[in-house]
Protein backbone atom coordinates (compact mmCIF):
# COMPACT_ATOMS: atom_id res chain seq x y z
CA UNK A 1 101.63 83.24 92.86
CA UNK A 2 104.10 85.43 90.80
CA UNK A 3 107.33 86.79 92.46
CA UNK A 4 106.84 89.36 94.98
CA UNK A 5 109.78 91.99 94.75
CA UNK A 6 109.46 93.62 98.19
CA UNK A 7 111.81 96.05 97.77
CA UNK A 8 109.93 98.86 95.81
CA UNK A 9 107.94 99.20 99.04
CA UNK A 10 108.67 102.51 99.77
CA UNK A 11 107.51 103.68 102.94
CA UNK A 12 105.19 101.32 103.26
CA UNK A 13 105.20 98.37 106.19
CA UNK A 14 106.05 95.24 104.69
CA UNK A 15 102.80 93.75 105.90
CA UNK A 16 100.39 96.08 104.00
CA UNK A 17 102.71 95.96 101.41
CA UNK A 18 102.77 92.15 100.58
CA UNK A 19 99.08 92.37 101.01
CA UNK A 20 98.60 94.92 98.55
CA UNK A 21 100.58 93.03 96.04
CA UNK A 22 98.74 89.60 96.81
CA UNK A 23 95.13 91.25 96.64
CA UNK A 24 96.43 93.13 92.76
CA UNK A 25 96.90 89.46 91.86
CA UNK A 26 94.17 88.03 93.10
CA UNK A 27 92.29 91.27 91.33
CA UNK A 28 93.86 90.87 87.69
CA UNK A 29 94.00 86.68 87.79
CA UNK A 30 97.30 86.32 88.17
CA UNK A 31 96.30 84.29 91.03
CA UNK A 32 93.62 82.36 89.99
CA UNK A 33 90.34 81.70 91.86
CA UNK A 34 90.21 78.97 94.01
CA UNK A 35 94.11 78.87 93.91
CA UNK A 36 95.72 77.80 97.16
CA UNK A 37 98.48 80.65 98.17
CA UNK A 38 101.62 79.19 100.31
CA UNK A 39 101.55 78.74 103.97
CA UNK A 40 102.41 81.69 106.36
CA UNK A 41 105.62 79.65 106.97
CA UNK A 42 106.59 79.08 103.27
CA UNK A 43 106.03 82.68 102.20
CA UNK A 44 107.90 83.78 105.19
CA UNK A 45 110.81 81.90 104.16
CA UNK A 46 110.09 82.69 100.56
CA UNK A 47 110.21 86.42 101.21
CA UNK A 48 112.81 86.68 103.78
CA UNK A 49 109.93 88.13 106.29
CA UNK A 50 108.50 86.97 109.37
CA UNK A 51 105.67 85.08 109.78
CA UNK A 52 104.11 88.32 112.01
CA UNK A 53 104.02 90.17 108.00
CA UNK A 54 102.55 87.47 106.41
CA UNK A 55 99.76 86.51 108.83
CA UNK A 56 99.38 90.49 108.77
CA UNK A 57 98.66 90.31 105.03
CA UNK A 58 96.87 86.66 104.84
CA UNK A 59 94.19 88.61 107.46
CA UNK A 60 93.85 91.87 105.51
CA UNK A 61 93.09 89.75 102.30
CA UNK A 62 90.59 87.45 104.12
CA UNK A 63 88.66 90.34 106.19
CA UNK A 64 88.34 91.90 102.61
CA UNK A 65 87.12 89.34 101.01
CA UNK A 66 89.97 88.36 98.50
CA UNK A 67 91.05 85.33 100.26
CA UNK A 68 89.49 82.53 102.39
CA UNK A 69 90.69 80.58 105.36
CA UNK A 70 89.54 77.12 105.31
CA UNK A 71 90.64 75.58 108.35
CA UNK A 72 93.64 72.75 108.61
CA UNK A 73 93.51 72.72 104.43
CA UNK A 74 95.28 76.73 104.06
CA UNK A 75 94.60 80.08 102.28
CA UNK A 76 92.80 80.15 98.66
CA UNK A 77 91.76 82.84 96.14
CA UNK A 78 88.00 83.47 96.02
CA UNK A 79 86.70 83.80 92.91
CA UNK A 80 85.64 87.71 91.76
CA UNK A 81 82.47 88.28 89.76
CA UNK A 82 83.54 89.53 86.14
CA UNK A 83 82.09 93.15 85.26
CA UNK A 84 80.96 93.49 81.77
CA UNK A 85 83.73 93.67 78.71
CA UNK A 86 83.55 97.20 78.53
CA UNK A 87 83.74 98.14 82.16
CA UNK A 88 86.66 95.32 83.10
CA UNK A 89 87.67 95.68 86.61
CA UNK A 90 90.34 98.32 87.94
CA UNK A 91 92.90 97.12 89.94
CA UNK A 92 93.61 98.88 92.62
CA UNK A 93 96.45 100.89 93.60
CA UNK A 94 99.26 99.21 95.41
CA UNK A 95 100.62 102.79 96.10
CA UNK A 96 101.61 104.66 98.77
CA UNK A 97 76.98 110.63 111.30
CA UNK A 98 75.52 107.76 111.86
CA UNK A 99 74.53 105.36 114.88
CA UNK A 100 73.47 108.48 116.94
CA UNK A 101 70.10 108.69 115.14
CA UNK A 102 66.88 106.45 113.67
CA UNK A 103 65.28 103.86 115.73
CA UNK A 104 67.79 104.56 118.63
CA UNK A 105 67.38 107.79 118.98
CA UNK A 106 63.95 107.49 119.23
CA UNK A 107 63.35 104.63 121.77
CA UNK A 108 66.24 106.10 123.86
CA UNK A 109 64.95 109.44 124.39
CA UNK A 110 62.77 107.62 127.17
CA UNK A 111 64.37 107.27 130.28
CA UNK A 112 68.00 107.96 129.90
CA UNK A 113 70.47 105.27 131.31
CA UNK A 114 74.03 105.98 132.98
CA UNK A 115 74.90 103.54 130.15
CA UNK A 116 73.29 103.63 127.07
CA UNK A 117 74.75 101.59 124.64
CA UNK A 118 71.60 102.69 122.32
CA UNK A 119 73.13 105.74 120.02
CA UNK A 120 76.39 107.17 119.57
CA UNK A 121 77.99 110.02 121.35
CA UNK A 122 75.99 113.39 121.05
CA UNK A 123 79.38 115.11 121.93
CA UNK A 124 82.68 115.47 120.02
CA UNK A 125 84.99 112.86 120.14
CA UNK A 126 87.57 113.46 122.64
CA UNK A 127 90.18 115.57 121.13
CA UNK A 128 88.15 117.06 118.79
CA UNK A 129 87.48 120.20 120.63
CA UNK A 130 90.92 120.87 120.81
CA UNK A 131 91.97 120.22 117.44
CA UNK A 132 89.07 122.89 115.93
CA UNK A 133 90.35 125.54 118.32
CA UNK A 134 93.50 125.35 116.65
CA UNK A 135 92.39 125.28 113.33
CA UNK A 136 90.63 128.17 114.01
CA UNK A 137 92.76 129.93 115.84
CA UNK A 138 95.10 129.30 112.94
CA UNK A 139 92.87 130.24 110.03
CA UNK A 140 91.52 133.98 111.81
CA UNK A 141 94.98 134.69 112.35
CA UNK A 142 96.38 133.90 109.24
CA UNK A 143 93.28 134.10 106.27
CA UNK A 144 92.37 137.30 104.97
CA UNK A 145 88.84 138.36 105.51
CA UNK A 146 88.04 138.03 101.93
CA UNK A 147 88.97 134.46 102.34
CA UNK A 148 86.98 133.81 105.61
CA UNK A 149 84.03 135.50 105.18
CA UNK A 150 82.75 135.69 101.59
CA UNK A 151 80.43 133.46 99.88
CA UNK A 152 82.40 129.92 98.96
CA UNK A 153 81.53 128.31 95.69
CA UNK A 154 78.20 125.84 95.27
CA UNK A 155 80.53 122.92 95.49
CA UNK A 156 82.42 124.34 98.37
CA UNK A 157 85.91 126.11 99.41
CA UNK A 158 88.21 124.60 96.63
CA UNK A 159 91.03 124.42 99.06
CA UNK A 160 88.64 122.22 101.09
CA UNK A 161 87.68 119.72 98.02
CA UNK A 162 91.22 119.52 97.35
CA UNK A 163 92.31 118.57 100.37
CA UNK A 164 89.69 116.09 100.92
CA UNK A 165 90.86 115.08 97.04
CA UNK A 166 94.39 114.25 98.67
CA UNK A 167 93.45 112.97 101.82
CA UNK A 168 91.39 109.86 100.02
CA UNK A 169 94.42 109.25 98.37
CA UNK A 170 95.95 108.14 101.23
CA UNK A 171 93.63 106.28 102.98
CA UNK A 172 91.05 105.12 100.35
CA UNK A 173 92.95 104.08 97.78
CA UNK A 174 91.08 106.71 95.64
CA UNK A 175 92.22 108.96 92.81
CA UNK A 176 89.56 111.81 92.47
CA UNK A 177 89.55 115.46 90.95
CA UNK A 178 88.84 118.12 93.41
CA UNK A 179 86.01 119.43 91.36
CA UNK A 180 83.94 116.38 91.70
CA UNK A 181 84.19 117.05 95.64
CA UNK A 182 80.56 118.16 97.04
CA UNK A 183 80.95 119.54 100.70
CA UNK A 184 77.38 119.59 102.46
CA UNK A 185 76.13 120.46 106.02
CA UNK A 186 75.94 116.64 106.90
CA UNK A 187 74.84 113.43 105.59
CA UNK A 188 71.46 113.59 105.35
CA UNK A 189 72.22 117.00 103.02
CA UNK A 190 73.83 114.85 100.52
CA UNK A 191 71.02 112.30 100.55
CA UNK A 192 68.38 115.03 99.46
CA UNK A 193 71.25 116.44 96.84
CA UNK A 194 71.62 112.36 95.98
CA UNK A 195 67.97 112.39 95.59
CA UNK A 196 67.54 115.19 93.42
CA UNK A 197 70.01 114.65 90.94
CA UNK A 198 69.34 110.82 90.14
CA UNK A 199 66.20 109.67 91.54
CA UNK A 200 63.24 112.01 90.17
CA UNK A 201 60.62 109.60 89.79
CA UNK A 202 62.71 106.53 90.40
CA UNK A 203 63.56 104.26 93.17
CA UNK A 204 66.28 103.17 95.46
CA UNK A 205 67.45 99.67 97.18
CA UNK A 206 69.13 100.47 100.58
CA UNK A 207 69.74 97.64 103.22
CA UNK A 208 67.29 96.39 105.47
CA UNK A 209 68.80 96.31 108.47
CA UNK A 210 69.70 99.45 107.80
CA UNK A 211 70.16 103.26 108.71
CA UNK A 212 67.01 105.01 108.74
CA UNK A 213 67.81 108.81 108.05
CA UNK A 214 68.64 107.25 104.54
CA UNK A 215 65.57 105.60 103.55
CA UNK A 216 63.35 108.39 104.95
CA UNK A 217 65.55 110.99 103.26
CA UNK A 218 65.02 109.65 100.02
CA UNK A 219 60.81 108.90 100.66
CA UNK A 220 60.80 112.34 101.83
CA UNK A 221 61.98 113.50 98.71
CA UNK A 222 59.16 110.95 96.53
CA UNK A 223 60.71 108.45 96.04
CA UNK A 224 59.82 104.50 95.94
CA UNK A 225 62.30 102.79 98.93
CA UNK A 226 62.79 99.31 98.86
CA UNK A 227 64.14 97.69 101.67
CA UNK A 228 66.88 94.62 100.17
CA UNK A 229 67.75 91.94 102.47
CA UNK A 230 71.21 91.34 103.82
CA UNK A 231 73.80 88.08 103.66
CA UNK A 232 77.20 87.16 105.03
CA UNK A 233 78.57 89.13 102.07
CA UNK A 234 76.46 92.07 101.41
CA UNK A 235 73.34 93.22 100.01
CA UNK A 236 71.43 90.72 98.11
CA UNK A 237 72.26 91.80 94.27
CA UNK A 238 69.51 88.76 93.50
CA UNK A 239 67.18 91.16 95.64
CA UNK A 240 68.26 94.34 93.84
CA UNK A 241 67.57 93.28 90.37
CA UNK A 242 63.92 92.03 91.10
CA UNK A 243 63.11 95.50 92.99
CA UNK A 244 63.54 97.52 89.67
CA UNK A 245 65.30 99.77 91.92
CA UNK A 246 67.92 101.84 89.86
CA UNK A 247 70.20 103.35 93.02
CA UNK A 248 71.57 101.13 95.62
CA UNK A 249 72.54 103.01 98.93
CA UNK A 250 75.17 100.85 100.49
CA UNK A 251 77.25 101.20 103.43
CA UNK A 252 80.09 98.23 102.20
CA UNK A 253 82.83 98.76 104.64
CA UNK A 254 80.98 98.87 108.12
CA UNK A 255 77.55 98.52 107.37
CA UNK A 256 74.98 99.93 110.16
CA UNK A 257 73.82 98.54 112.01
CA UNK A 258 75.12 94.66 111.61
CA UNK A 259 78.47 96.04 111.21
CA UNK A 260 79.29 93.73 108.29
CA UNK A 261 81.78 94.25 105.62
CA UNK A 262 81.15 93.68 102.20
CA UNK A 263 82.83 91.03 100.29
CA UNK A 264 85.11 91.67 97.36
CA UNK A 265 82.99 89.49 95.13
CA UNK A 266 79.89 91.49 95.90
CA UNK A 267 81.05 94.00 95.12
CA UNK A 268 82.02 93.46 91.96
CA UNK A 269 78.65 91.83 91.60
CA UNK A 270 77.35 94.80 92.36
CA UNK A 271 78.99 96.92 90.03
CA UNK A 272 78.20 94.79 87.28
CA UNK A 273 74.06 95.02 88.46
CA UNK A 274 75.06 98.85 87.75
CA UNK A 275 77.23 98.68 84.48
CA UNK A 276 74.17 96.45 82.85
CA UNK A 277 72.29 99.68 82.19
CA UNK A 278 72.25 103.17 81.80
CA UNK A 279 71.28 105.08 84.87
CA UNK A 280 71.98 103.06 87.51
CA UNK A 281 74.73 104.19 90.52
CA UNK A 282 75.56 102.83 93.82
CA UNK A 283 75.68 105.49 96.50
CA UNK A 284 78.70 104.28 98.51
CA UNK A 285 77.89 105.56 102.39
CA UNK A 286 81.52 105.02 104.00
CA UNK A 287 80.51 106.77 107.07
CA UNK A 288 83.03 105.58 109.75
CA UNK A 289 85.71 103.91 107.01
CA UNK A 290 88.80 105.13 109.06
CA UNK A 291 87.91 103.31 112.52
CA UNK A 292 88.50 100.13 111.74
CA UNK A 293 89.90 99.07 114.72
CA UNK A 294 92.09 96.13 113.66
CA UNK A 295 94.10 95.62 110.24
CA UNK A 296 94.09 98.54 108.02
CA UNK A 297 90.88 100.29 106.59
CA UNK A 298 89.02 98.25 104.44
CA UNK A 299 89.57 100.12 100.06
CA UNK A 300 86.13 101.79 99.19
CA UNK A 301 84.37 100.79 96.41
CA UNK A 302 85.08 103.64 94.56
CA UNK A 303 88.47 102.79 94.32
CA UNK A 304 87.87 99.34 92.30
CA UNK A 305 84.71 100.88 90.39
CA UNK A 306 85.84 101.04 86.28
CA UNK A 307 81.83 101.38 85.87
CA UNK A 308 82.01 105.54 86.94
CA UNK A 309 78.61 104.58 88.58
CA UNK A 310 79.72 104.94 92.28
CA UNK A 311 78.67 108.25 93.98
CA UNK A 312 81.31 108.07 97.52
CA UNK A 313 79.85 109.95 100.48
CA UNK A 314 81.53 110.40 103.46
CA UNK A 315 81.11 112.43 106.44
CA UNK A 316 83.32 113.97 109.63
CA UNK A 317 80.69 113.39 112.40
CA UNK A 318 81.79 110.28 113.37
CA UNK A 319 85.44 111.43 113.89
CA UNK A 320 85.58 115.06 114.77
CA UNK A 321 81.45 115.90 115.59
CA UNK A 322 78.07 116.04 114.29
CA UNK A 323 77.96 119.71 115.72
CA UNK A 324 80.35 120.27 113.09
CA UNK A 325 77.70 118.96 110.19
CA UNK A 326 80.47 118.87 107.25
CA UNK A 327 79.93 115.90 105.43
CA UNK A 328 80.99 115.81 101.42
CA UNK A 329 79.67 113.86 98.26
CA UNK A 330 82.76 112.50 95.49
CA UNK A 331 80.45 112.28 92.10
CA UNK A 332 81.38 110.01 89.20
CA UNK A 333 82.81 112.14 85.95
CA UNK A 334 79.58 110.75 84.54
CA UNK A 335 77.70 113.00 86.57
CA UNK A 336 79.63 116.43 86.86
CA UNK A 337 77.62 118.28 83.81
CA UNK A 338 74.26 117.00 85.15
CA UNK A 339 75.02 118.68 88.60
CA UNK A 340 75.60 121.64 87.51
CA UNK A 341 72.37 121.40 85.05
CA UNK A 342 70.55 120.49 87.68
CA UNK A 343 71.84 121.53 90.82
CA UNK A 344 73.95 124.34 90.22
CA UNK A 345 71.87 126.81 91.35
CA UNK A 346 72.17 125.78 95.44
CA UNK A 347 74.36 127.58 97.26
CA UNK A 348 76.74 125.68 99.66
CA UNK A 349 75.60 124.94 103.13
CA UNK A 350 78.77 125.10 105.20
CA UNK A 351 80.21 128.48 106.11
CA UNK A 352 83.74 129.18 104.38
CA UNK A 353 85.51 129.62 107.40
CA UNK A 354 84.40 126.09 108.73
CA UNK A 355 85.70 124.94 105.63
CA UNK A 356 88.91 126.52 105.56
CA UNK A 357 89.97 125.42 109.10
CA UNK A 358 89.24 121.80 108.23
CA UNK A 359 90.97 122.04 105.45
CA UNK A 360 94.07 123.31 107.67
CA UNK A 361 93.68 120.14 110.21
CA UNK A 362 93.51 118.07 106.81
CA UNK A 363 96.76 119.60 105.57
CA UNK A 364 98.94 120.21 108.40
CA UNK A 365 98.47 116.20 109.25
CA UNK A 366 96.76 117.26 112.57
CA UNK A 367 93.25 115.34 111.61
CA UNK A 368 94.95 112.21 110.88
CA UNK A 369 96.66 112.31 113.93
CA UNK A 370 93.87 112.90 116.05
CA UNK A 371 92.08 109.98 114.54
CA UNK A 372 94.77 107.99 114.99
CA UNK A 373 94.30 108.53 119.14
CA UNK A 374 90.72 108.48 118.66
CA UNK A 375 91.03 104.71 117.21
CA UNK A 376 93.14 103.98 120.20
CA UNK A 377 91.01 104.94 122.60
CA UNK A 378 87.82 103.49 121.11
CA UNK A 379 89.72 100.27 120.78
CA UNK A 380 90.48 100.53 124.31
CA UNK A 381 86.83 101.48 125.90
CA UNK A 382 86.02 98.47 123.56
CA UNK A 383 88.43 96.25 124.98
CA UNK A 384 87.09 97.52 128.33
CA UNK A 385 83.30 96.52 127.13
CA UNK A 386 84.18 92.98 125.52
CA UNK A 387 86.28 91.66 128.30
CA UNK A 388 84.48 92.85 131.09
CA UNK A 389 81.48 90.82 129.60
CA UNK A 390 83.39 87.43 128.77
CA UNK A 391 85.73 87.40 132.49
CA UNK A 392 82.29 88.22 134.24
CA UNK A 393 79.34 85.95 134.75
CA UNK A 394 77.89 86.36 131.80
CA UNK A 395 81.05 85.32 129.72
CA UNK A 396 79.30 81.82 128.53
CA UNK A 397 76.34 83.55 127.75
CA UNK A 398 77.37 85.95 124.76
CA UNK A 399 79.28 86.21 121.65
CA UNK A 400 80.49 88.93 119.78
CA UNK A 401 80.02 89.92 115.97
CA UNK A 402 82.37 92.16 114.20
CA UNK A 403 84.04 93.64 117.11
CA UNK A 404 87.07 94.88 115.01
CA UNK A 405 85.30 96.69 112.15
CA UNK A 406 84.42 100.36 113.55
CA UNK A 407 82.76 101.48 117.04
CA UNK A 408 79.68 99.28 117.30
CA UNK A 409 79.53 95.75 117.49
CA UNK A 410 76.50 93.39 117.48
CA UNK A 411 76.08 91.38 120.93
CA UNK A 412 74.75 88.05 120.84
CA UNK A 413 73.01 86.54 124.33
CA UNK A 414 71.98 83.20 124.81
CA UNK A 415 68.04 83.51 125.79
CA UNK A 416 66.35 81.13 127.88
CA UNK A 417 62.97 82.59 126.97
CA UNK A 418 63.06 85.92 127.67
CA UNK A 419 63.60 87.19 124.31
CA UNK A 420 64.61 90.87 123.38
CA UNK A 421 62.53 92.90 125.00
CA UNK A 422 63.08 90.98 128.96
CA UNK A 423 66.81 91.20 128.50
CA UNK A 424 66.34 95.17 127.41
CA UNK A 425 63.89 95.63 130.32
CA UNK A 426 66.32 93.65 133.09
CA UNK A 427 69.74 95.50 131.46
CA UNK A 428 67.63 99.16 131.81
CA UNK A 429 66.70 98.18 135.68
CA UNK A 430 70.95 97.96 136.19
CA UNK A 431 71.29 100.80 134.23
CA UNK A 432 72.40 99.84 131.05
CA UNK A 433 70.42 100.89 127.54
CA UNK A 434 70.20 97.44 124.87
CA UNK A 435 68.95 98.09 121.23
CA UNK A 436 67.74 94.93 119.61
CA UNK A 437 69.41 94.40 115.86
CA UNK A 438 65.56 94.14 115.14
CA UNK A 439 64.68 97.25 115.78
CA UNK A 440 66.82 98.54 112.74
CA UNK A 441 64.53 96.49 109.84
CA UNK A 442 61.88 97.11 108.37
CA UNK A 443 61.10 93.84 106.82
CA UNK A 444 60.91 90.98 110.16
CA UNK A 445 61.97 88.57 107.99
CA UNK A 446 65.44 90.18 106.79
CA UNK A 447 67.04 89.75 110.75
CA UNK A 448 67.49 86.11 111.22
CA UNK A 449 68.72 85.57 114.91
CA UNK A 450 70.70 82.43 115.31
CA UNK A 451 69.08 79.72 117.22
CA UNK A 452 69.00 80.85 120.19
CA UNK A 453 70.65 84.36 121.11
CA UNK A 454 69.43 87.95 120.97
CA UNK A 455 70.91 90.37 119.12
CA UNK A 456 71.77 93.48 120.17
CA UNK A 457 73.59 96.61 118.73
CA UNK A 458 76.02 98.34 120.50
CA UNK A 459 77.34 101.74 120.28
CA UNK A 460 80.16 102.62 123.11
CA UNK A 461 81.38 105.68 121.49
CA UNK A 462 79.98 107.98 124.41
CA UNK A 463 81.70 105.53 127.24
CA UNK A 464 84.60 106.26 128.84
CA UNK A 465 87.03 103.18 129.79
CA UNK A 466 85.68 103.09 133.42
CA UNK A 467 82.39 103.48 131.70
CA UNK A 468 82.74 100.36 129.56
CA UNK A 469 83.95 98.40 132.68
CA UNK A 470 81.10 99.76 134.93
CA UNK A 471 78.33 99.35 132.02
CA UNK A 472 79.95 95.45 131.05
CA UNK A 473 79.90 94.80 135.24
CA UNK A 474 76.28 95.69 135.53
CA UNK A 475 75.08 93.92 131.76
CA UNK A 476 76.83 90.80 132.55
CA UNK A 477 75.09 90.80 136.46
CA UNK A 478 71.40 90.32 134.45
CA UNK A 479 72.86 88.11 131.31
């Protein structure tokens, strides 16, 4: 490991800090795969830190992928799939509307529950109802009609796509021109625009487990869906290649529903599936990216991607409120004249003034602040949920998979032969709604349950605190 000169910093803490400049080495092979990195306790000393900041960093780097803890031997470099010559990879910077829908929805309407841990809250996030009174209040008494009211641009409000242009600069790691910013009425919008721009005739890979309004976006628009298994790391790349598919729809840093975070080394893997031929792109679905609840947000892809293949979608439903249905679409240069040839003729599908007053929360700080309680609290009703279930008398009886990366988790339970439809049944007789992982794939043979426990997904975005403790008090009476 090269010297680490902590003091150009900046603002920075000197946890993410150190991590970012570990995780550049790693990316560029200054640290080379496989390489052991110094204890916590060395570096510390090393650095003049505590060993707090470097466990911080040593954690970010592993939950991403650049780094892997083998226990009572230390902390080595993984080894990072090389792109091809021409597309080497980008370091990246060490500078400063989903789970309520699909499967769930559907075997949920049925007999509601009191708590039903099935779909994600139908409601705006607390806070949220507040902070788009004031950004409307703000924008009618301040915008000119001729602002407010007349027709915005296809791509949307350009105040709006730049705004969203500097706000992924700060939390994605991502440098992007405003006028590559697509602002649609939600999510499954941008699919059909997705659709229609690359895939006439062709076919997409998306991840089986997976999110349905994706996959039966793009057959509804004609095309050929295949449905790619899922690893520890990521979609199967192995899998991708053989399906001829030419767009992959991934969700890398949380993916629905297993909650799983892409590796670093598949994703480079997967970039290099894309920069092997023309017309291939990864659709990058970072639907919930900035409620990670522990560490800091995992980088998108977009912001390692030297390929220009990646296509970054995002949406505001899971922090502010589907109601709301603004979602927006980041396209690759590559794709900015075809767009326009091809698509140029829609009109946008979010009024102006909805645009401008998000574009006020995003630049008055206000949105970043409300997220920032709206983390808290879901880490709390979480908190509420998990411990609840392990202090109760079910606490030997489950186990808990990626608890920390956004607001659902996958719960395992021990069966003793009632499988996943008797533990659904006896949790909805106390009240309490279960979705089986299962019910997410549409291959049976891409959901392997370990030997045996049930899987179960589990959404507590609609619980309150006493909720989660009521909900965990009656789950853990039938588990």
């Amino acid at each position: 490991m090269r010297g680490i000169d902590l003091t150009g910093r900046g603002e920075l803490p000197l946890y993410e800090y150190l991590y970012r400049c570990i995780r550049n080495q790693v990316v560029t092979g200054a640290i080379a795969a496989g390489e052991r990195l110094p204890s916590r306790r060395v570096l510390a000393e090393r650095l003049g830190v505590s060993v707090v900041t470097v466990e911080g960093a040593y954690a970010q780097l592993v939950a991403e992928g650049y780094v892997v803890a083998r226990p009572r031997r230390g902390y080595y470099a993984e080894s990072l799939p090389a792109l091809p010559d021409t597309t080497a990879a980008k370091p990246v910077s060490s500078g400063s509307e989903i789970a309520s829908a699909g499967v769930a929805e559907d075997q949920s309407a049925a007999g509601r529950v009191p708590y039903d841990l099935t779909r994600g809250a139908s409601v705006a996030c607390p806070g949220a109802a507040r902070l788009w009174e004031r950004a409307l209040r703000d924008v009618l008494a301040h915008e000119p009609d001729d602002v407010l009211y007349r027709t915005p641009p296809a791509r949307g409000v350009p105040r709006l796509r730049e705004a969203i242009a500097n706000h992924l600069a700060r939390s994605r790691g991502m440098s992007v021109d405003p006028r590559l910013v697509v602002v649609g009425a939600g999510a499954q919008t941008l699919y059909g625009l997705v659709a229609q721009l690359l895939c006439e005739g062709g076919s997409v890979g998306v991840e089986d487990p997976g999110y349905s309004r994706a996959s039966e976006t793009y057959r509804a628009h004609g095309l050929d869906v295949h449905y790619l298994p899922l690893d520890g790391e990521g979609i199967s790349v192995r899998a991708l290649r053989g399906s001829g598919a030419t767009v992959a729809h991934v969700m890398p840093s949380h993916q629905f529903p297993t909650g799983r975070v892409m590796s670093v080394a598949r994703r480079y893997e997967l970039l290099g599936w894309a920069a092997e031929q023309d017309g291939r792109y990864v659709v990058e679905d970072d639907y919930d990216c900035e409620l990670r609840l522990a560490g800091r947000p995992i980088p998108a892809l977009a912001s390692i991607d030297a390929t220009g293949s990646v296509m970054y979608l995002n949406t505001f439903s899971k922090s502010l409120s589907s109601a709301l249905r603004i979602a927006y679409l980041v396209l690759p240069a590559t794709l900015d004249a075809a767009y326009d040839e091809r698509l140029g003729f829609l009109s946008t599908t979010v009024p102006a003034i909805d645009q401008v007053a998000l574009a006020q929360a995003l630049e008055s700080g206000a949105y970043e602040r409300h997220v920032a309680r709206y983390r808290h609290a879901m880490r709390e009703v979480r908190d509420a949920l998990v411990e609840g279930l392990l202090d109760g008398p079910s606490g030997q009886r489950v186990r808990f998979e990626e608890a920390d990366s956004g607001i659902h988790f996958v719960l395992e339970v021990r069966d003793e032969g009632r499988g996943e439809a008797g533990i659904s049944a006896a949790a909805r007789e106390v009240g309490v709604g279960l979705m089986p992982l299962s019910s997410f794939a549409r291959v049976s043979e891409h959901v392997g349950a370990p030997d045996g426990f049930a899987r179960f997904v589990v959404q507590y975005d609609s619980l309150s605190v006493d909720d989660a403790r009521a909900a965990a008090k009656a789950l853990g009476s039938v588990l």
